[in-house]
Each structure stands twice: as C-alpha cells, then as structure tokens.
Protein backbone atom coordinates (compact mmCIF):
# COMPACT_ATOMS: atom_id res chain seq x y z
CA UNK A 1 126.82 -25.08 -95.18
CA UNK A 2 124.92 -22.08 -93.54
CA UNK A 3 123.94 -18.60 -94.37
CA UNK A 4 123.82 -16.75 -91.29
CA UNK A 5 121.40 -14.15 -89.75
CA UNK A 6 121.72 -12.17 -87.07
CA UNK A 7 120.19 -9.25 -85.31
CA UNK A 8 117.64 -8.63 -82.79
CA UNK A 9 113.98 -8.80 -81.47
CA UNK A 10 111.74 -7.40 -84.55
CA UNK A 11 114.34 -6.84 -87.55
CA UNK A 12 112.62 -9.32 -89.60
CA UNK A 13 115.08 -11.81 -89.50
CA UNK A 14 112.39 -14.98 -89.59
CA UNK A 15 110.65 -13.43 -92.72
CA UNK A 16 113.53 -12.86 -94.32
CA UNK A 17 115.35 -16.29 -93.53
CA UNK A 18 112.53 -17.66 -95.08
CA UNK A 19 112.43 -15.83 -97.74
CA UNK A 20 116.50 -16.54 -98.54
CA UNK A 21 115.95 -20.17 -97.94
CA UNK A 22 112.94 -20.24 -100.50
CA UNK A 23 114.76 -18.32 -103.11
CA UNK A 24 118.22 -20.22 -102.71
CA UNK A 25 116.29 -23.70 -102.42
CA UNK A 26 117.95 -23.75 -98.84
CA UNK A 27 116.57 -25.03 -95.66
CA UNK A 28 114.94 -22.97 -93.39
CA UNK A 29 116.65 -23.31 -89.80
CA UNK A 30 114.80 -20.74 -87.38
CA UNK A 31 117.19 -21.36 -83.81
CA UNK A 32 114.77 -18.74 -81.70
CA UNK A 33 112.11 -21.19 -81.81
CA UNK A 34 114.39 -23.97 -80.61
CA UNK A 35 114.73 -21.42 -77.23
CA UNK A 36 111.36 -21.51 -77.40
CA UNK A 37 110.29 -25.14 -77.01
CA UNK A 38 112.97 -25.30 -74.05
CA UNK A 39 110.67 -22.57 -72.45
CA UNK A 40 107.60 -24.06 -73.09
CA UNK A 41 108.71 -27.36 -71.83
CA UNK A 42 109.88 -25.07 -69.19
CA UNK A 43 106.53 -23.83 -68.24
CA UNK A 44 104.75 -27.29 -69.11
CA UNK A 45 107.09 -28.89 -66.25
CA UNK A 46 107.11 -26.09 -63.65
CA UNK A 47 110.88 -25.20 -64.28
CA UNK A 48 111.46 -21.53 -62.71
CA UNK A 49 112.82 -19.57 -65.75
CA UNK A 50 115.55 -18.52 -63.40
CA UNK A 51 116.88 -21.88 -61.97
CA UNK A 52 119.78 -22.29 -64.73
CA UNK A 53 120.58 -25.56 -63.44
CA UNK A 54 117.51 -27.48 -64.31
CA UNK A 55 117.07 -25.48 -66.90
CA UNK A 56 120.40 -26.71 -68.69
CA UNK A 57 119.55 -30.43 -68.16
CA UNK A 58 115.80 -29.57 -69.40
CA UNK A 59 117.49 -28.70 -72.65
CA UNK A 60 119.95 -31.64 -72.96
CA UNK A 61 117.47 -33.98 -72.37
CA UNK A 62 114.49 -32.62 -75.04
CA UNK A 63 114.27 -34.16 -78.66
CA UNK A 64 113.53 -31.30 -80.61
CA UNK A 65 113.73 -31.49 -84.16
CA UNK A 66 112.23 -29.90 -87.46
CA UNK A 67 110.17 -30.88 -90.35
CA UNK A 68 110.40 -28.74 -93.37
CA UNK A 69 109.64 -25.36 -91.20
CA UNK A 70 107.69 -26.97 -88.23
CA UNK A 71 109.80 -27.41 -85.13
CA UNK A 72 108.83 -30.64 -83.33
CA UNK A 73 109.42 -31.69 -79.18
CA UNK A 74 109.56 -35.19 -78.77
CA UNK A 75 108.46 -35.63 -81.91
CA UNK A 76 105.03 -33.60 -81.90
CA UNK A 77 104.82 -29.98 -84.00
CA UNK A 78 104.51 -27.27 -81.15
CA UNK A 79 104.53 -23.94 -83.60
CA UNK A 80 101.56 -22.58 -82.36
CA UNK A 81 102.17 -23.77 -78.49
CA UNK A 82 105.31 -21.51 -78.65
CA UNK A 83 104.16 -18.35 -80.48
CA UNK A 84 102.05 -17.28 -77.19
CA UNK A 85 103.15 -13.88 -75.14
CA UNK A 86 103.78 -16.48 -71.88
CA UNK A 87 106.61 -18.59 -74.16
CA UNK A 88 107.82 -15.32 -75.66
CA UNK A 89 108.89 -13.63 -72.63
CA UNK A 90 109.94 -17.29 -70.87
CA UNK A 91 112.23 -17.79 -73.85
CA UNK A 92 114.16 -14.40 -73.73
CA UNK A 93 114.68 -15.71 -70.05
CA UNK A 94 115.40 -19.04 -70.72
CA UNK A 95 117.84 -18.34 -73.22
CA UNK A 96 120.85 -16.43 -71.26
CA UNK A 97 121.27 -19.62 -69.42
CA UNK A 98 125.09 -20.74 -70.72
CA UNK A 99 124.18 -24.61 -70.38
CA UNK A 100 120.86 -23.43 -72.34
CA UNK A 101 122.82 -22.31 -74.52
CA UNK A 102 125.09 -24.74 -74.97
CA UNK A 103 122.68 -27.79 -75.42
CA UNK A 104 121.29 -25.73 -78.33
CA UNK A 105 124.82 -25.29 -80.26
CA UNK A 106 125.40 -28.35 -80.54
CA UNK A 107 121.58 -29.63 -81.55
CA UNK A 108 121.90 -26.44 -84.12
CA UNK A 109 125.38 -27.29 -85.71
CA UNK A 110 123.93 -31.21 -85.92
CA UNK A 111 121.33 -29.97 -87.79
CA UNK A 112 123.07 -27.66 -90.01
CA UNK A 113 126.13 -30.00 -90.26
CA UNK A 114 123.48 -32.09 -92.60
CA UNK A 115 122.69 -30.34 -95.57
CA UNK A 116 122.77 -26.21 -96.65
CA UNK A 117 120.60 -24.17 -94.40
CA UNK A 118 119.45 -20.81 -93.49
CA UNK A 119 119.76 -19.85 -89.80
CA UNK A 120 118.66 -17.11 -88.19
CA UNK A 121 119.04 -16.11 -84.75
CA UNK A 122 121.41 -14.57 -82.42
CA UNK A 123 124.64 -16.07 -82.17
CA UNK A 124 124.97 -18.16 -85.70
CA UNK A 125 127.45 -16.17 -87.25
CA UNK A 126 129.60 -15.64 -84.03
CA UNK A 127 129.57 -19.15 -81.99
CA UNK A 128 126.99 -21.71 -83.76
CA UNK A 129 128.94 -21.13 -87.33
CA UNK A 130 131.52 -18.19 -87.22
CA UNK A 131 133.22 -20.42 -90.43
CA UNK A 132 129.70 -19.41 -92.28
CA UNK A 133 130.95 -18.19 -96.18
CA UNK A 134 127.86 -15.32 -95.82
CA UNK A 135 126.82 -13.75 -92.46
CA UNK A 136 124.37 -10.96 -92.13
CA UNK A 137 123.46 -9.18 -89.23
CA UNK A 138 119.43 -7.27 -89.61
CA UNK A 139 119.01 -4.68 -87.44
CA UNK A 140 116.06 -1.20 -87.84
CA UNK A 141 115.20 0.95 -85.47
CA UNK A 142 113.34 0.56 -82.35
CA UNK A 143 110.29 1.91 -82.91
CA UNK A 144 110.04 0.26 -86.29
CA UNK A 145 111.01 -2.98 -84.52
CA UNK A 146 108.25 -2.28 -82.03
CA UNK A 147 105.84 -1.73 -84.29
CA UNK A 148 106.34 -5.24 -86.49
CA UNK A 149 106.03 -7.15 -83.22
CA UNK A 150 102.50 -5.30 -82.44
CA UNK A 151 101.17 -5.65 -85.84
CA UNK A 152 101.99 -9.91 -84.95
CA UNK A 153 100.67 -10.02 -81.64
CA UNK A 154 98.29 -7.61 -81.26
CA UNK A 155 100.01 -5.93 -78.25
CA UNK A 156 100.19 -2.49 -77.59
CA UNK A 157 103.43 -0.53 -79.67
CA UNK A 158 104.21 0.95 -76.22
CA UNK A 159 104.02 -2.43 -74.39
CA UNK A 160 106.32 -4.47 -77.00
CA UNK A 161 108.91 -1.57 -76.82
CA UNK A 162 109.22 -1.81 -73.72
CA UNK A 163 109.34 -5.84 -73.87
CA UNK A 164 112.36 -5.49 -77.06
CA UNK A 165 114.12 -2.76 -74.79
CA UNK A 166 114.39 -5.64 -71.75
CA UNK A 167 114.75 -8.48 -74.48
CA UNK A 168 117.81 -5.99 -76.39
CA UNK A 169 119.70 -5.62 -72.55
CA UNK A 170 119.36 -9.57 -71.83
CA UNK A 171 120.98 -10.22 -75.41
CA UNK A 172 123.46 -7.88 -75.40
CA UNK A 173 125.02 -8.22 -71.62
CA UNK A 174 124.35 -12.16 -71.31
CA UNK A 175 127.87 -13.52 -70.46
CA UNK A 176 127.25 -16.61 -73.14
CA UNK A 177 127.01 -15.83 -76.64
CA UNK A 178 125.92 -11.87 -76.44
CA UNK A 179 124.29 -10.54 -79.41
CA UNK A 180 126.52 -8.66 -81.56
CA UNK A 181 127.65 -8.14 -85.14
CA UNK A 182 129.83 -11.16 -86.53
CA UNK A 183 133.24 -10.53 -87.88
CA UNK A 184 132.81 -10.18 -91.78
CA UNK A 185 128.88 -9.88 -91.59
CA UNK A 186 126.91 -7.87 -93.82
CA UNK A 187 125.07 -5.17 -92.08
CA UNK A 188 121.80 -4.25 -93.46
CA UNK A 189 119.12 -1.72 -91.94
CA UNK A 190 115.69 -2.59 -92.58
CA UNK A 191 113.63 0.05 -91.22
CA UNK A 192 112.71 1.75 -94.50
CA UNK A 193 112.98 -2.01 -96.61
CA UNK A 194 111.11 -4.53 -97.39
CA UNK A 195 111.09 -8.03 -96.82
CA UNK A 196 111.41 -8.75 -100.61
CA UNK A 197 114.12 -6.09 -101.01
CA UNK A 198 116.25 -7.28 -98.26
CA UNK A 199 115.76 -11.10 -99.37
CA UNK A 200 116.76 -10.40 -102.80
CA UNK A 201 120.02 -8.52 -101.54
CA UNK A 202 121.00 -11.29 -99.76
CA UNK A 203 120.21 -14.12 -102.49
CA UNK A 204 122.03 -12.15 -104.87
CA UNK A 205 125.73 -12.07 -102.41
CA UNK A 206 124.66 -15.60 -101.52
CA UNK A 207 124.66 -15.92 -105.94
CA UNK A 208 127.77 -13.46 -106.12
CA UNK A 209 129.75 -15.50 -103.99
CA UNK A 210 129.13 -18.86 -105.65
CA UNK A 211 126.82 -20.23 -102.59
CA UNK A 212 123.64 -21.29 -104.82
C-alpha cells in the first residue's frame, strides 16, 4: 500500500514524505532520486541526456535499490553522488524519456508492491499507483519554491527560478506521465506552512481513513 505525493520542483515533497513515513511507521520511497541515479549513470557512461534510446536501455539494465532511505546502484549508496547541480539538471532531462520512464514504474511499483510506503514524486498518484487509498498533490508558489531550493544548494534565488521554471515546462508538457494533480488527491499549498504542519495534516487523513 502507498500514500502518494505529488507536486513539483521545491514544494517540499521529500521533507514531508519523510516526515509522513516517520510518523505513520511507513517506508520512505523517494522516486526523484531513482531519476537521478539513471542520470548519473548517465553522465558516468557518457550517455547524451538527449539520446532517449540508450537512455531507456541504461535504465532497464541498472540495479537500483534502497536501504532504509539510501538509494543504492548496483548495490553501492550514491546519495551524495546524485545531490550535485550536474545530476540535478541531467535528471530533469533524463526523466521525460517514456522508456525512462517506464523502466522506473515498474522498479517503483516492485518496490512498493512489498510492504506500505510513502512515495513521493511526480506521477505516483496518476500512473505508478492511481489505486493509492490517499494521494496528495504539494504545490507553493514559485518564488517560495525558489527560495527552498537556494537555501539547499547554495545557488542564487534568481538562478534556481529560472532552473524550476524550465524543470515546471519539461514536467508539465512531457508526453509520458506529465505532472498534474491526481484524480481524488488532496491539494495542499505550502507556501505559508510548515513541514511539521503539513506532515501532521496528512498523518492525521492517512489516521482518518483507517491507513495506520
């Protein structure tokens, strides 16, 4: 069983995830970073982020896996490898590849097929579990979005804007699996919440609706 979250670049999904995971005693199932060990092993092999094709068979053939809330690639933890501003924007390019795509589905509904979990992402509630009992979809506004991503990285506001602005058009106009609000989800605004105000909302419908 899965709890679904949606939304895009700089909502707060990952925090929050986390956060939902810890309070429902859930597992945390983060499906970004799974994009992002495809680009790094991208990168690592000299794939163009472009060239779909070898992209798709890149992402078929990779073992990637988790332990507890470290994501593994053939079997060795790459968290910090994959948080870098190079994987970052490879991944949002990497990721509107449909065979991409589709080798992730199926790894992500394997994993969550296995126990209860707490995805986040961009497409769990609509393709990777649209049977989910509780989807959310996180959204705030872009400047506030901007400004969470800066405070990570250490980037310029102006710069990661500009980077969610690109990142926002590639999600929402990518033939496979676009970023959009799930049928049924829960739409919550985050820009003026916190992290431990919009986890407890969700535990609580998670709670409400019999789910922990």
């Amino acid at each position: 069983m899965v709890i679904a979250i949606d939304g895009p670049a700089g909502a707060g999904k990952s925090t929050v995830a986390k956060g939902v995971a810890k309070a429902l005693d859930f597992t945390y199932l983060d499906s970004g970073a799974m994009y992002r060990a495809v680009a790094l092993a991208a990168l690592e092999r000299g794939i163009d982020p472009d060239d779909g094709e070898r992209l798709g068979e890149l992402a078929w053939d990779l073992d990637i896996d988790f332990e507890g809330d470290t994501i593994r690639l053939g079997g060795k933890p790459v968290e910090g490898r994959i948080r870098t501003p190079e994987v970052t924007i490879t991944s949002s390019r990497v990721s509107v590849h449909p065979q991409v795509r589709q080798a992730m589905v199926k790894r992500q509904r394997e994993l969550i097929a296995a126990g209860n979990y707490v995805a986040e992402g961009r497409d769990i509630g609509t393709v990777v579990s649209p049977d989910s009992p509780l989807k959310v979809f996180m959204t705030a506004d872009e400047t506030e979005r901007a400004r969470r991503r800066a405070a990570d990285s250490g980037e310029p506001v102006d710069e990661v804007r500009r980077a969610i602005q690109d990142r926002d058009r590639r999600d929402q106009e990518r033939a496979d699996s676009p970023l959009r609000e799930a049928e049924g989800a829960f739409y919550i605004d985050t820009t003026e919440l916190t992290p431990d105000q919009v986890v407890a909302e969700i535990a609580a419908r998670a709670r409400e609706r019999g789910l922990a």
